[in-house]
PDB file of N, CA and C in Angstrom:
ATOM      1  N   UNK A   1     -12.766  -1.347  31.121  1.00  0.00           N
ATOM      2  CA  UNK A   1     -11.530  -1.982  30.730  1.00  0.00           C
ATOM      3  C   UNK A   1     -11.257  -1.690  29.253  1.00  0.00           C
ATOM      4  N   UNK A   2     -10.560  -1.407  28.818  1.00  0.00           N
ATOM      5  CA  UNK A   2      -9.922  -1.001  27.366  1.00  0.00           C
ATOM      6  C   UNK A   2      -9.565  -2.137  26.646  1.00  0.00           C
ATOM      7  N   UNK A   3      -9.820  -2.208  25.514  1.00  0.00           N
ATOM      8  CA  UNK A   3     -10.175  -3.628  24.582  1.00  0.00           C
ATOM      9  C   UNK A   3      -8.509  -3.559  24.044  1.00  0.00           C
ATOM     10  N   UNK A   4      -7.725  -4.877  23.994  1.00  0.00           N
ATOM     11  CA  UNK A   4      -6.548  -5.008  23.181  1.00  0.00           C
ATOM     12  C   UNK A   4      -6.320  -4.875  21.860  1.00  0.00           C
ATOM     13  N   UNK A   5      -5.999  -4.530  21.071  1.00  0.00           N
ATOM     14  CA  UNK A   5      -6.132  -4.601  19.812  1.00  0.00           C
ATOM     15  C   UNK A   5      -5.063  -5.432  19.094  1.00  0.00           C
ATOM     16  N   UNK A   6      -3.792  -5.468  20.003  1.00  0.00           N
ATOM     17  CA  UNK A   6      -3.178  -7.089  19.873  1.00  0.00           C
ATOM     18  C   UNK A   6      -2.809  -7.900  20.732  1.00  0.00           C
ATOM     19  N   UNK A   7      -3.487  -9.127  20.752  1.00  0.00           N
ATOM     20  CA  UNK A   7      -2.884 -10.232  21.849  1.00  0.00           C
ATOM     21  C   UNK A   7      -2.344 -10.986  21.247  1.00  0.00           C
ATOM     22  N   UNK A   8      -1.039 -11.660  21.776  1.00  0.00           N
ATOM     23  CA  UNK A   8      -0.232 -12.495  21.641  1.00  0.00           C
ATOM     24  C   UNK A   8       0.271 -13.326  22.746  1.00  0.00           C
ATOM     25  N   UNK A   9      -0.071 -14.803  22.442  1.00  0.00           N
ATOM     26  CA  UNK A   9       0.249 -15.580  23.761  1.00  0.00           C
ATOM     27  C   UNK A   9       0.415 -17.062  23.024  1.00  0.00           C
ATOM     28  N   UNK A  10       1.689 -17.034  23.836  1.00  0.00           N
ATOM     29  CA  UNK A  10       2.766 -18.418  23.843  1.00  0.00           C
ATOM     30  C   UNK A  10       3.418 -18.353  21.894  1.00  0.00           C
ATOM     31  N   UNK A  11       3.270 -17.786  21.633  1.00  0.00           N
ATOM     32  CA  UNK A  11       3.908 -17.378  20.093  1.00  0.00           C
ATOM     33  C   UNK A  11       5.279 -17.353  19.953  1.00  0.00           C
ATOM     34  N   UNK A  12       5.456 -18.499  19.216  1.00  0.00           N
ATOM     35  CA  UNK A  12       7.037 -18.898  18.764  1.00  0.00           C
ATOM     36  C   UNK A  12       6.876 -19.211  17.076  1.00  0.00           C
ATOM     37  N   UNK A  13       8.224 -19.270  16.578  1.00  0.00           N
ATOM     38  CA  UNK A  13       8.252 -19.033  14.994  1.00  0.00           C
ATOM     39  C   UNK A  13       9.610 -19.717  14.740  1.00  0.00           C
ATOM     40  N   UNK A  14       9.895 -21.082  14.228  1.00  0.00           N
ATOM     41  CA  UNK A  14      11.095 -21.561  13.661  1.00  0.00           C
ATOM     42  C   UNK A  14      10.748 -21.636  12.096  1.00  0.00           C
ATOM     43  N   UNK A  15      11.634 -21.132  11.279  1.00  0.00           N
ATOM     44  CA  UNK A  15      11.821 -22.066   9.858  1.00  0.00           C
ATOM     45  C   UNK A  15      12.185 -22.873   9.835  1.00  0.00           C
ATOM     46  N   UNK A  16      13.355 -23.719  10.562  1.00  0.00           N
ATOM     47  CA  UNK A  16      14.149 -25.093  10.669  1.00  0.00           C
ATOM     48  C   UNK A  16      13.025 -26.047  11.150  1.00  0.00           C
ATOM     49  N   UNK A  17      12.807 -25.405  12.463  1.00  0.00           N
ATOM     50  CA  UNK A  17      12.418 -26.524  13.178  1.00  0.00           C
ATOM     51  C   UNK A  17      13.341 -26.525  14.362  1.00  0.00           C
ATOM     52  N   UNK A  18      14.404 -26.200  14.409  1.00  0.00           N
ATOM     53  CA  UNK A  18      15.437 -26.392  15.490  1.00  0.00           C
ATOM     54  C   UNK A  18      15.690 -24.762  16.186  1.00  0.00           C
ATOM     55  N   UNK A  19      16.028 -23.925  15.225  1.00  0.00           N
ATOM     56  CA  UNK A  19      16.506 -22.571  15.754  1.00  0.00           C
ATOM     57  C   UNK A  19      15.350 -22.082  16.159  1.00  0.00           C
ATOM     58  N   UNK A  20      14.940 -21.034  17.051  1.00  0.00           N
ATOM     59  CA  UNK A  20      13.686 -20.737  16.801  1.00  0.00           C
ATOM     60  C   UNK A  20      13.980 -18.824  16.821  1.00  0.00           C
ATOM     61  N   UNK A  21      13.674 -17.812  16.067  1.00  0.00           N
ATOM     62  CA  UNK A  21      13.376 -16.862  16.042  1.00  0.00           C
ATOM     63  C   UNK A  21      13.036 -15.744  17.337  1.00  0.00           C
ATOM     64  N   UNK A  22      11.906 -16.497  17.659  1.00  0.00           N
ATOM     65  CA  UNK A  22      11.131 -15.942  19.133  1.00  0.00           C
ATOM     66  C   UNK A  22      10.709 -17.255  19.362  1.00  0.00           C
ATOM     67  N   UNK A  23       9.985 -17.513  21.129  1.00  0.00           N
ATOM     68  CA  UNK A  23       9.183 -18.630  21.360  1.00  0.00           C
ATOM     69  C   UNK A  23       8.597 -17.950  22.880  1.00  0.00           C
ATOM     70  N   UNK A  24       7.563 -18.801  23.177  1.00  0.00           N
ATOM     71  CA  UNK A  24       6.828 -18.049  24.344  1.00  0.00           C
ATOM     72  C   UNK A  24       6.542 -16.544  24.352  1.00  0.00           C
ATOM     73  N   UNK A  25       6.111 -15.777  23.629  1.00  0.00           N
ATOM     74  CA  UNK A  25       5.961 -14.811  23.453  1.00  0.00           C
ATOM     75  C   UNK A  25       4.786 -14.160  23.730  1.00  0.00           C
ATOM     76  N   UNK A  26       4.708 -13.533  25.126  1.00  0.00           N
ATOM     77  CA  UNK A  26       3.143 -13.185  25.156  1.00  0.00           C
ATOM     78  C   UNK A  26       3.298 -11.591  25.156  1.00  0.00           C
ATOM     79  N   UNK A  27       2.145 -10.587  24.712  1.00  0.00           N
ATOM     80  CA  UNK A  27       1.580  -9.304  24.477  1.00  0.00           C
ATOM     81  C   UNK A  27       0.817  -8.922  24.225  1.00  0.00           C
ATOM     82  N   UNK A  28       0.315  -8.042  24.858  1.00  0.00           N
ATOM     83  CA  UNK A  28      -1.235  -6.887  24.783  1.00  0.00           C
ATOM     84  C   UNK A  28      -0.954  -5.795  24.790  1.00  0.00           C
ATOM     85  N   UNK A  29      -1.660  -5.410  23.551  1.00  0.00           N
ATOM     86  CA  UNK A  29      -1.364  -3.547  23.025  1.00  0.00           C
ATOM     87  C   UNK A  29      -2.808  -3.181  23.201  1.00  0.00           C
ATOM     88  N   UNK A  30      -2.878  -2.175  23.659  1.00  0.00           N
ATOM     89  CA  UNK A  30      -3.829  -1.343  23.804  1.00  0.00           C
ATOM     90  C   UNK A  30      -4.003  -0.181  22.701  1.00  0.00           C
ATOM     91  N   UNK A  31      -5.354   0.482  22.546  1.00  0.00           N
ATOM     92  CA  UNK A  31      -5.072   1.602  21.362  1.00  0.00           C
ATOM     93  C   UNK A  31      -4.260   2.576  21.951  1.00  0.00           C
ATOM     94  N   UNK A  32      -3.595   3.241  21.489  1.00  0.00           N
ATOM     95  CA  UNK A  32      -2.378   4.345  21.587  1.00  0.00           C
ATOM     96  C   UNK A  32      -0.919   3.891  22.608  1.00  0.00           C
ATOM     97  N   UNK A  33      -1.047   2.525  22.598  1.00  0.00           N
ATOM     98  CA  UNK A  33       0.359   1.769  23.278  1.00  0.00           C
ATOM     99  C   UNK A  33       1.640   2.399  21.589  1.00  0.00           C
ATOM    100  N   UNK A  34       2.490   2.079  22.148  1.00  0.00           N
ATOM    101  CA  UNK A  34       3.985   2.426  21.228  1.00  0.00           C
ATOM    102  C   UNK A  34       4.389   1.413  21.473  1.00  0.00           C
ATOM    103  N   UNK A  35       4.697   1.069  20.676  1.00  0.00           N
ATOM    104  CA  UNK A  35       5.578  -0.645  20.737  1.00  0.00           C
ATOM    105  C   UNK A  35       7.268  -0.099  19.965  1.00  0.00           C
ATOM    106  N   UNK A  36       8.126  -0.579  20.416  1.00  0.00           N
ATOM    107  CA  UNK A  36       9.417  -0.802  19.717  1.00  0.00           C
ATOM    108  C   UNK A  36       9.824  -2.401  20.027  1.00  0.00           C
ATOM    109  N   UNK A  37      10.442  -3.014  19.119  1.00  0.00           N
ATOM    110  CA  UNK A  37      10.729  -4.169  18.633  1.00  0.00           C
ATOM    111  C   UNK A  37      12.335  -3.846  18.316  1.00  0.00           C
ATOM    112  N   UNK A  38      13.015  -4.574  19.286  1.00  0.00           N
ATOM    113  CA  UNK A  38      14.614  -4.036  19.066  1.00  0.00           C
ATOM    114  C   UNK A  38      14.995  -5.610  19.686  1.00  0.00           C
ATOM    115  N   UNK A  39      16.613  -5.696  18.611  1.00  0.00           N
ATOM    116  CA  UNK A  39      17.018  -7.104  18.503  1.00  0.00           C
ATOM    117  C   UNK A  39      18.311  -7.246  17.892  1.00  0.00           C
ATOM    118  N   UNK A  40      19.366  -7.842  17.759  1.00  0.00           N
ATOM    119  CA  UNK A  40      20.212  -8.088  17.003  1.00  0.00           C
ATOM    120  C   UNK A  40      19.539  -8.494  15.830  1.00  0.00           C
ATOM    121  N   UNK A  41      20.108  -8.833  14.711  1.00  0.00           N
ATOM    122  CA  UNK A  41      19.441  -9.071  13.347  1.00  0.00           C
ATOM    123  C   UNK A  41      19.367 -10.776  13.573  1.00  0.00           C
ATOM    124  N   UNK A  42      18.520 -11.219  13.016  1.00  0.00           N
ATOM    125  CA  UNK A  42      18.279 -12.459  12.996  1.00  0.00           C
ATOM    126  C   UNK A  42      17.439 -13.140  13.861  1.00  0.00           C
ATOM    127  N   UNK A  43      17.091 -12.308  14.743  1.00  0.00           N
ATOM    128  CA  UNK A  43      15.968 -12.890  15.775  1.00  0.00           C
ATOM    129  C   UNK A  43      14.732 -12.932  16.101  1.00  0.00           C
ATOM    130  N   UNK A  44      13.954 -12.331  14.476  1.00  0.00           N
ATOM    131  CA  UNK A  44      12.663 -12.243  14.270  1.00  0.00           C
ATOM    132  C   UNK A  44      11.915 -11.274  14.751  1.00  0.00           C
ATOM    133  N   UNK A  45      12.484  -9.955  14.488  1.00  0.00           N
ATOM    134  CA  UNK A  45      11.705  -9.210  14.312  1.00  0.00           C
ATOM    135  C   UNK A  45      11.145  -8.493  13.467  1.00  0.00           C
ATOM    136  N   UNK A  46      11.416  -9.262  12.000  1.00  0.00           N
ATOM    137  CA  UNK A  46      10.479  -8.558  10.989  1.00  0.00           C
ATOM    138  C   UNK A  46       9.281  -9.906  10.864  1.00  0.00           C
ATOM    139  N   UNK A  47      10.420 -11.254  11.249  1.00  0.00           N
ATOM    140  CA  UNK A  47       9.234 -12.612  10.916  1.00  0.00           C
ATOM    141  C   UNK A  47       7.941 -12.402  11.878  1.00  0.00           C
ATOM    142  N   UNK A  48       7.448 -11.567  13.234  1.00  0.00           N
ATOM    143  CA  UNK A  48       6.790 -11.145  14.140  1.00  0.00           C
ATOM    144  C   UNK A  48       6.122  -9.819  13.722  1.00  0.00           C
ATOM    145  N   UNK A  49       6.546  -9.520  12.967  1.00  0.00           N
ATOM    146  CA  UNK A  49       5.807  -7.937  12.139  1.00  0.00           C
ATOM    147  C   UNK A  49       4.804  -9.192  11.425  1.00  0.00           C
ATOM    148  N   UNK A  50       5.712 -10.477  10.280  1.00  0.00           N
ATOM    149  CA  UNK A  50       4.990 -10.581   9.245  1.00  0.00           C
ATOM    150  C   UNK A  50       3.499 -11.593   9.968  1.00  0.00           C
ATOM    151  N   UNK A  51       3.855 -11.921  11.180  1.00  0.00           N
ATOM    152  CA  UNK A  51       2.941 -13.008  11.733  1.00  0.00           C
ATOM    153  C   UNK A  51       1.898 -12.102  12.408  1.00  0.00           C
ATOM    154  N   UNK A  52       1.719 -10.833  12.711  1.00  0.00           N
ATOM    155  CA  UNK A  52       0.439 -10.085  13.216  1.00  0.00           C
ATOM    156  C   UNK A  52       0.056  -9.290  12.078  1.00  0.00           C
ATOM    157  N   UNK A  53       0.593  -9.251  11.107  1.00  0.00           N
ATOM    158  CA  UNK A  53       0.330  -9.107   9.633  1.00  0.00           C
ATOM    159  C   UNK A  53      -0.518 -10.439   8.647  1.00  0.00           C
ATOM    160  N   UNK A  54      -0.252 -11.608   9.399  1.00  0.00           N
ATOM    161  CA  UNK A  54      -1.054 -12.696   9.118  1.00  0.00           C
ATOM    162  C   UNK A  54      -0.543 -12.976   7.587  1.00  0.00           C
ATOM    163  N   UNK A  55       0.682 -12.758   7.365  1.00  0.00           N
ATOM    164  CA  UNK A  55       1.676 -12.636   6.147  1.00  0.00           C
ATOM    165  C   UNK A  55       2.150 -13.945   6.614  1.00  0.00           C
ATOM    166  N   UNK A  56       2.284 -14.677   7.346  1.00  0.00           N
ATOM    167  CA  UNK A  56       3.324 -15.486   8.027  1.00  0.00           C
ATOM    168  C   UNK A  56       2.824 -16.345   9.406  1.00  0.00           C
ATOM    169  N   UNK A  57       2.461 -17.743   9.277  1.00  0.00           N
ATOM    170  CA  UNK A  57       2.195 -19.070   9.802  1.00  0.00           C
ATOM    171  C   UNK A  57       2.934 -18.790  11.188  1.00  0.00           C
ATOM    172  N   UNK A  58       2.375 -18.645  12.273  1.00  0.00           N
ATOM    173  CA  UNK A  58       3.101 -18.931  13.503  1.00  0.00           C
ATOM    174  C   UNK A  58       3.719 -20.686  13.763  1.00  0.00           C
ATOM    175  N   UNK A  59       4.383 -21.231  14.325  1.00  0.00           N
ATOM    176  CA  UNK A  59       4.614 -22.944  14.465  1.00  0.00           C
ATOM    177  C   UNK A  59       4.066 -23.123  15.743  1.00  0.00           C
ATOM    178  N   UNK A  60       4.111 -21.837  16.883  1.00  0.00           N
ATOM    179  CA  UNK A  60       3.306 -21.901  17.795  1.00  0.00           C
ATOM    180  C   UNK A  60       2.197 -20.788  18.735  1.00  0.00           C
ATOM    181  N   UNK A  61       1.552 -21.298  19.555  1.00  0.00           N
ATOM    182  CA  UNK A  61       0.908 -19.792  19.678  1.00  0.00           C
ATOM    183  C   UNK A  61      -0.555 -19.242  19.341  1.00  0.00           C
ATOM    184  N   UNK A  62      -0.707 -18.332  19.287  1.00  0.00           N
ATOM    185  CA  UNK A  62      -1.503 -17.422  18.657  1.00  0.00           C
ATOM    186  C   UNK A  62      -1.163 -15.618  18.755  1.00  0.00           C
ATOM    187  N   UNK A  63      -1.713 -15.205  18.033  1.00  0.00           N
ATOM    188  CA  UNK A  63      -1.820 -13.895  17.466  1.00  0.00           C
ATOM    189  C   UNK A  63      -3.137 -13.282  17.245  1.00  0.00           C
ATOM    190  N   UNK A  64      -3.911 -12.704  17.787  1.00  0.00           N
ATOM    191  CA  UNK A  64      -5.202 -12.043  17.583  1.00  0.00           C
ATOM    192  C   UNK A  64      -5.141  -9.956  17.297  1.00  0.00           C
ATOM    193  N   UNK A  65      -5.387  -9.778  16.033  1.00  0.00           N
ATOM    194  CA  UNK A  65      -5.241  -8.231  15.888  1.00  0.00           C
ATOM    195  C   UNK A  65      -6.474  -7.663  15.480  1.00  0.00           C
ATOM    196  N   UNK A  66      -7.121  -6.838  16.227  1.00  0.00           N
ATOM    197  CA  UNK A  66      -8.473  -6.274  16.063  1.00  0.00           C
ATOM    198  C   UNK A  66      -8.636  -5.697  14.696  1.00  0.00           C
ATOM    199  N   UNK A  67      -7.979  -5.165  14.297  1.00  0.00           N
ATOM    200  CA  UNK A  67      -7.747  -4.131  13.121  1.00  0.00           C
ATOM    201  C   UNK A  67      -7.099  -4.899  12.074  1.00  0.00           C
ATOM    202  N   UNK A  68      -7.081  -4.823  10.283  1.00  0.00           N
ATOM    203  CA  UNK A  68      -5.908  -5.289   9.818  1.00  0.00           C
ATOM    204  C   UNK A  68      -4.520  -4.423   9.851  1.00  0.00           C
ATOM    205  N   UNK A  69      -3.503  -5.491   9.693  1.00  0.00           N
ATOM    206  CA  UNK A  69      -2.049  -4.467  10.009  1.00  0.00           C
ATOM    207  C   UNK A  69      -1.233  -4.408   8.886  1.00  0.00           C
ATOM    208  N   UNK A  70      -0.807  -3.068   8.716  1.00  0.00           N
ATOM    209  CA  UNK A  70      -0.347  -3.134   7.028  1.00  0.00           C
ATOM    210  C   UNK A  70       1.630  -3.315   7.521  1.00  0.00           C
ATOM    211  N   UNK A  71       1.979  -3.785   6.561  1.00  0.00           N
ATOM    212  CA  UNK A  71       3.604  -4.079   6.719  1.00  0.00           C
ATOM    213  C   UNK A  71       4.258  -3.953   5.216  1.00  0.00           C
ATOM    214  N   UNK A  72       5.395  -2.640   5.241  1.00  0.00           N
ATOM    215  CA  UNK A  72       6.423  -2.534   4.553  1.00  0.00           C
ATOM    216  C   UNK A  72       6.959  -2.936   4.989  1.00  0.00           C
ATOM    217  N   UNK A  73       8.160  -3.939   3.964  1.00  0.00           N
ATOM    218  CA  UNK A  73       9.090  -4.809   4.507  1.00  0.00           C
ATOM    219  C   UNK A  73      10.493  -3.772   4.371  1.00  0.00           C
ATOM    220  N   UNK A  74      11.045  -3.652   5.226  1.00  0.00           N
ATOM    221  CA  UNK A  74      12.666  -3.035   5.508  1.00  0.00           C
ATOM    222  C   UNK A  74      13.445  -3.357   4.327  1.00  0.00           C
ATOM    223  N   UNK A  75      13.261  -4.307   3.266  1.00  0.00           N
ATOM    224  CA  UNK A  75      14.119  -4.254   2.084  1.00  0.00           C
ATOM    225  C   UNK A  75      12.897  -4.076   0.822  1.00  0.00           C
ATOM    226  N   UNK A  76      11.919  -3.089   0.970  1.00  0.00           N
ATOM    227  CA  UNK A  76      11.493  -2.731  -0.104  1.00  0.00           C
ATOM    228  C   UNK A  76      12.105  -2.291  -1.034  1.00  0.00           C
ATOM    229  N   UNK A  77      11.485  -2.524  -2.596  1.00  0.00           N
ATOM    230  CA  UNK A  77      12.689  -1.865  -4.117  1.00  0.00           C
ATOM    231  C   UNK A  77      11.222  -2.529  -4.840  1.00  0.00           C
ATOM    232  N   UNK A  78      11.067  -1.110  -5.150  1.00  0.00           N
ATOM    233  CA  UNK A  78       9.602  -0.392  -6.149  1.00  0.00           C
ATOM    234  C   UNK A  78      10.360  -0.707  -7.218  1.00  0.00           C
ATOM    235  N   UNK A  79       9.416  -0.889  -8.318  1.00  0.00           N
ATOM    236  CA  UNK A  79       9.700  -0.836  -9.851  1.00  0.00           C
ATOM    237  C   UNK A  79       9.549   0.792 -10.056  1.00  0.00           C
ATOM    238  N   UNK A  80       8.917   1.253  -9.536  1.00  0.00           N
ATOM    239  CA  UNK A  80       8.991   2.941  -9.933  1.00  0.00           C
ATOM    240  C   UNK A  80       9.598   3.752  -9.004  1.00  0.00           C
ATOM    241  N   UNK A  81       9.732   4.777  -8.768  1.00  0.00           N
ATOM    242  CA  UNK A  81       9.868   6.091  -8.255  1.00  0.00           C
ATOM    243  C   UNK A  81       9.029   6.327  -7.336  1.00  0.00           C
ATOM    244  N   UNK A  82       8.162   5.866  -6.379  1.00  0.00           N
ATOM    245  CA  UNK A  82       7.138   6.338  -5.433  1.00  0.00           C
ATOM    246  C   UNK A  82       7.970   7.136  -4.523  1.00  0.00           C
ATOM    247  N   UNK A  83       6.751   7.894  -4.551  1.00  0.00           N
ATOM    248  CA  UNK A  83       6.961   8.942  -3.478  1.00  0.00           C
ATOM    249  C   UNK A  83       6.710   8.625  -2.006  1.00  0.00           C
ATOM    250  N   UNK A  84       6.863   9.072  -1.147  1.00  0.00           N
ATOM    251  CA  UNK A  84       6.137   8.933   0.142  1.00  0.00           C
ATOM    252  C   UNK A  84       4.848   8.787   0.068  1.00  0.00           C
ATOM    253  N   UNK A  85       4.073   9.478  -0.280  1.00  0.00           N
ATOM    254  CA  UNK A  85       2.499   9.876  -0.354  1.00  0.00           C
ATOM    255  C   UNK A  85       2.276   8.353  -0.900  1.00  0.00           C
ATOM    256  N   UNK A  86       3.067   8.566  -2.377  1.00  0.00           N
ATOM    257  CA  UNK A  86       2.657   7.126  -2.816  1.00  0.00           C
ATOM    258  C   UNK A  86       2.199   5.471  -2.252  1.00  0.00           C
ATOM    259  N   UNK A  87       3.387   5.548  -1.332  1.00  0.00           N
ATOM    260  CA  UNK A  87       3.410   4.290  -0.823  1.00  0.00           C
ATOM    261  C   UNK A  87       2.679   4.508   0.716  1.00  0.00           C
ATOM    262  N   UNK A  88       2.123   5.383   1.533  1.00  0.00           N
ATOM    263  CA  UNK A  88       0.876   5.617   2.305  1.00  0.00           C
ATOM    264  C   UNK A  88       0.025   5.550   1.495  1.00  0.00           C
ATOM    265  N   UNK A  89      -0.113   6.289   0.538  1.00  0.00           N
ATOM    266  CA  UNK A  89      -1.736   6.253  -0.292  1.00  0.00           C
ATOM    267  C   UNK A  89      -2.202   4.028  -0.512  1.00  0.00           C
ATOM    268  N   UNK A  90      -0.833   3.261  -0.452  1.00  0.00           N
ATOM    269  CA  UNK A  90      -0.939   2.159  -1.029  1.00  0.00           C
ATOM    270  C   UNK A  90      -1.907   1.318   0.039  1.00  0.00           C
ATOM    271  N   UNK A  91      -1.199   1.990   1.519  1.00  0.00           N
ATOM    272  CA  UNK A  91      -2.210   1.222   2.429  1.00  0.00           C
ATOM    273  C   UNK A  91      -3.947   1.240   2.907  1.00  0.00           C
ATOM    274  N   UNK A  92      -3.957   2.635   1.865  1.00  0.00           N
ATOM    275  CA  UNK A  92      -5.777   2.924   1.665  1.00  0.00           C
ATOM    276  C   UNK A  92      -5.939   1.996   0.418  1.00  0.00           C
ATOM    277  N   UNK A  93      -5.814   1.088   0.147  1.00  0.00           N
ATOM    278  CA  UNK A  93      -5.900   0.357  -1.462  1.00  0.00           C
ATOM    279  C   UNK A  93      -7.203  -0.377  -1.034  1.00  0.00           C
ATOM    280  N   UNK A  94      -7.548  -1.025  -0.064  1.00  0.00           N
ATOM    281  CA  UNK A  94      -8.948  -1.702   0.806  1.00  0.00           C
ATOM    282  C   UNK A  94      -9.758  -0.612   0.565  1.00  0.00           C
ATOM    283  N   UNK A  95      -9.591   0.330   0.719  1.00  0.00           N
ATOM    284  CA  UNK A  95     -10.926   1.610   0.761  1.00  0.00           C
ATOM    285  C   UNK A  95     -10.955   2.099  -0.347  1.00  0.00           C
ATOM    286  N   UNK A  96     -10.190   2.020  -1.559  1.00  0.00           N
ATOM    287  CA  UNK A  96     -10.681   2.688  -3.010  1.00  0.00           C
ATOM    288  C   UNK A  96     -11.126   1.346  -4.057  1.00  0.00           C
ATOM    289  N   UNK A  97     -12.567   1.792  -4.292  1.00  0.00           N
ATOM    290  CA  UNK A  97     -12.848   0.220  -5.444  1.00  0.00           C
ATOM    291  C   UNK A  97     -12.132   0.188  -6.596  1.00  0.00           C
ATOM    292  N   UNK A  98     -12.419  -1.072  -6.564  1.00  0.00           N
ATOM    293  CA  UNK A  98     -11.646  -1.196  -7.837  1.00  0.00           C
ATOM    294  C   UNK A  98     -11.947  -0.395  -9.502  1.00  0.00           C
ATOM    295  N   UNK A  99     -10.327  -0.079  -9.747  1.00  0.00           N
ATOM    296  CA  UNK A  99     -10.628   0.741 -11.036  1.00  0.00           C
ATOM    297  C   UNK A  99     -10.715   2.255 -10.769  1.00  0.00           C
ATOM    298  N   UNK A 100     -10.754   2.710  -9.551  1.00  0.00           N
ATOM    299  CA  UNK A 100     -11.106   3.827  -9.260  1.00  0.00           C
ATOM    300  C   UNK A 100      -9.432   4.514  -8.337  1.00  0.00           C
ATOM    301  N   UNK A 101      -9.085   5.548  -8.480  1.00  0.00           N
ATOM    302  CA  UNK A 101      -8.578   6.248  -7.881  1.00  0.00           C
ATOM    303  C   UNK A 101      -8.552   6.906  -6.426  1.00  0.00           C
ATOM    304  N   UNK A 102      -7.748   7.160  -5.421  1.00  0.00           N
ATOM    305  CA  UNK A 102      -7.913   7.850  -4.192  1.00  0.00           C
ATOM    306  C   UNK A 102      -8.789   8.796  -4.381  1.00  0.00           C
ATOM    307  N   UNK A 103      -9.550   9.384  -3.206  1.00  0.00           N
ATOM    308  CA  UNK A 103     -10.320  10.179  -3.125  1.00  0.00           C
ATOM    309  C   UNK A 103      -9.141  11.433  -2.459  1.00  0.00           C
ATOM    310  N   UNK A 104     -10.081  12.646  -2.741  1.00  0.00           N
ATOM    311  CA  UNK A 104      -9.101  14.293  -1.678  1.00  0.00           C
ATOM    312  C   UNK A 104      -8.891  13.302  -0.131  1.00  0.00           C
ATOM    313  N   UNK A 105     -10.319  12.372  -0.187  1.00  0.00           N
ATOM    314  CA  UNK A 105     -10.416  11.522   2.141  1.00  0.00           C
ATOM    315  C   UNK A 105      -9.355  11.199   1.944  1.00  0.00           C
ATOM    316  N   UNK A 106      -8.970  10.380   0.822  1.00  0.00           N
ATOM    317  CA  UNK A 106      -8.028   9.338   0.707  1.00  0.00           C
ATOM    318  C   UNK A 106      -6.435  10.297   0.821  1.00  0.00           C
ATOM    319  N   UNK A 107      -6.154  11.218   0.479  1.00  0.00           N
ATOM    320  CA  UNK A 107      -5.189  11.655   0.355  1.00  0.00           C
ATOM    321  C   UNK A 107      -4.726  12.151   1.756  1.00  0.00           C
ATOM    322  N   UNK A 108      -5.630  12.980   2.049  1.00  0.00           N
ATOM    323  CA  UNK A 108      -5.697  13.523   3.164  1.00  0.00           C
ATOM    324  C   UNK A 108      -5.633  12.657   4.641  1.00  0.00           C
ATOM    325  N   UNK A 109      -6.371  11.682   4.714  1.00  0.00           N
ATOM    326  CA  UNK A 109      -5.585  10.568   5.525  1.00  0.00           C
ATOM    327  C   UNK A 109      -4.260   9.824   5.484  1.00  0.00           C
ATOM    328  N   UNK A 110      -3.586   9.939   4.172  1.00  0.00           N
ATOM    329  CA  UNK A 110      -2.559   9.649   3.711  1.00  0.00           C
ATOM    330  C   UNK A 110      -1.435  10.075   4.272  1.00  0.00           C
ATOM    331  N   UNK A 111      -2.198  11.857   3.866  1.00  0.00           N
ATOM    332  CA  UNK A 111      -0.686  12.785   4.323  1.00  0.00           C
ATOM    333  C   UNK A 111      -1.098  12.870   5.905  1.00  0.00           C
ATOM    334  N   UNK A 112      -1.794  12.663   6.703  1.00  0.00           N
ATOM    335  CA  UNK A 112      -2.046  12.807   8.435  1.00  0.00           C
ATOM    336  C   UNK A 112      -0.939  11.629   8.727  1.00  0.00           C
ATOM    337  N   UNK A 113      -1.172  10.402   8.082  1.00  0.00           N
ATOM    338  CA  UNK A 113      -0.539   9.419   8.471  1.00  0.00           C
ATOM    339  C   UNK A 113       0.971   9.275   8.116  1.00  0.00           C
ATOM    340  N   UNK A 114       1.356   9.935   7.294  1.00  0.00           N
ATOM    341  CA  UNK A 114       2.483  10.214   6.798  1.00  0.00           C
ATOM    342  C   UNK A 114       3.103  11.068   7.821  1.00  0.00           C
ATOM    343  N   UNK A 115       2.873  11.949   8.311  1.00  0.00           N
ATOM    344  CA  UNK A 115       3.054  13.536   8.800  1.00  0.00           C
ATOM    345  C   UNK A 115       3.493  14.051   7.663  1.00  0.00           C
ATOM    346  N   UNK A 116       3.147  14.084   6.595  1.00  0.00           N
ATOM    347  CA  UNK A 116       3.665  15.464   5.275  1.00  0.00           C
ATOM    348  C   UNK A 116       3.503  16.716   5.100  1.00  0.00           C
ATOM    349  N   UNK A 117       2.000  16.434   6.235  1.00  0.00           N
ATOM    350  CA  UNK A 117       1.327  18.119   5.781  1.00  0.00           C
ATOM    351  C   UNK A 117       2.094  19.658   6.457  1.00  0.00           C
TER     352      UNK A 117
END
């Protein structure tokens, strides 16, 4: 049997208290599943990025993700100029110690994950 790498069951998300975003929400991803997340605006699908990102308090539910999950938010605005590379290289930031710079691994997983190369 192939291990999930995200489960989600009975997962709902209000800020009010009254409206709710999503609710009852159950899912299991498998490794190499494709997920798309499509919605009119306002119906929580970035607040559901930020809650398996563990960025963001479910009100109900649970969320279990094998792996950690990295999340650019759709209205990012850098103080600098980053490049592409740049902001992939940001999600290896766990794997370079502190004070220290990317490695060639580091880059090179960067640009795979990017598709740059």
């Amino acid at each position: 049997m192939v291990e999930s790498v995200v489960t989600i069951r009975n997962a709902g998300h209000s800020y009010d208290g009254r409206h709710w975003q999503f609710r009852d929400l159950d899912l299991d991803m498998k490794r190499g599943d494709i997920l798309a997340i499509l919605g009119p605006n306002g119906r929580g699908k970035s607040t559901l990025l930020r809650a398996m990102a563990h960025l963001l308090k479910l009100n109900r539910g649970m969320i279990e993700v094998l792996h950690t999950v990295g999340f650019v938010p759709q209205d990012f605005a850098g103080s600098f100029p980053y490049s592409v590379l740049d902001i992939v290289l940001m999600g290896r930031a766990r794997h370079v110690p502190i004070f220290r710079n990317p490695t060639k691994t580091d880059t090179a997983i960067a640009m795979d994950a990017s598709w740059l190369t």
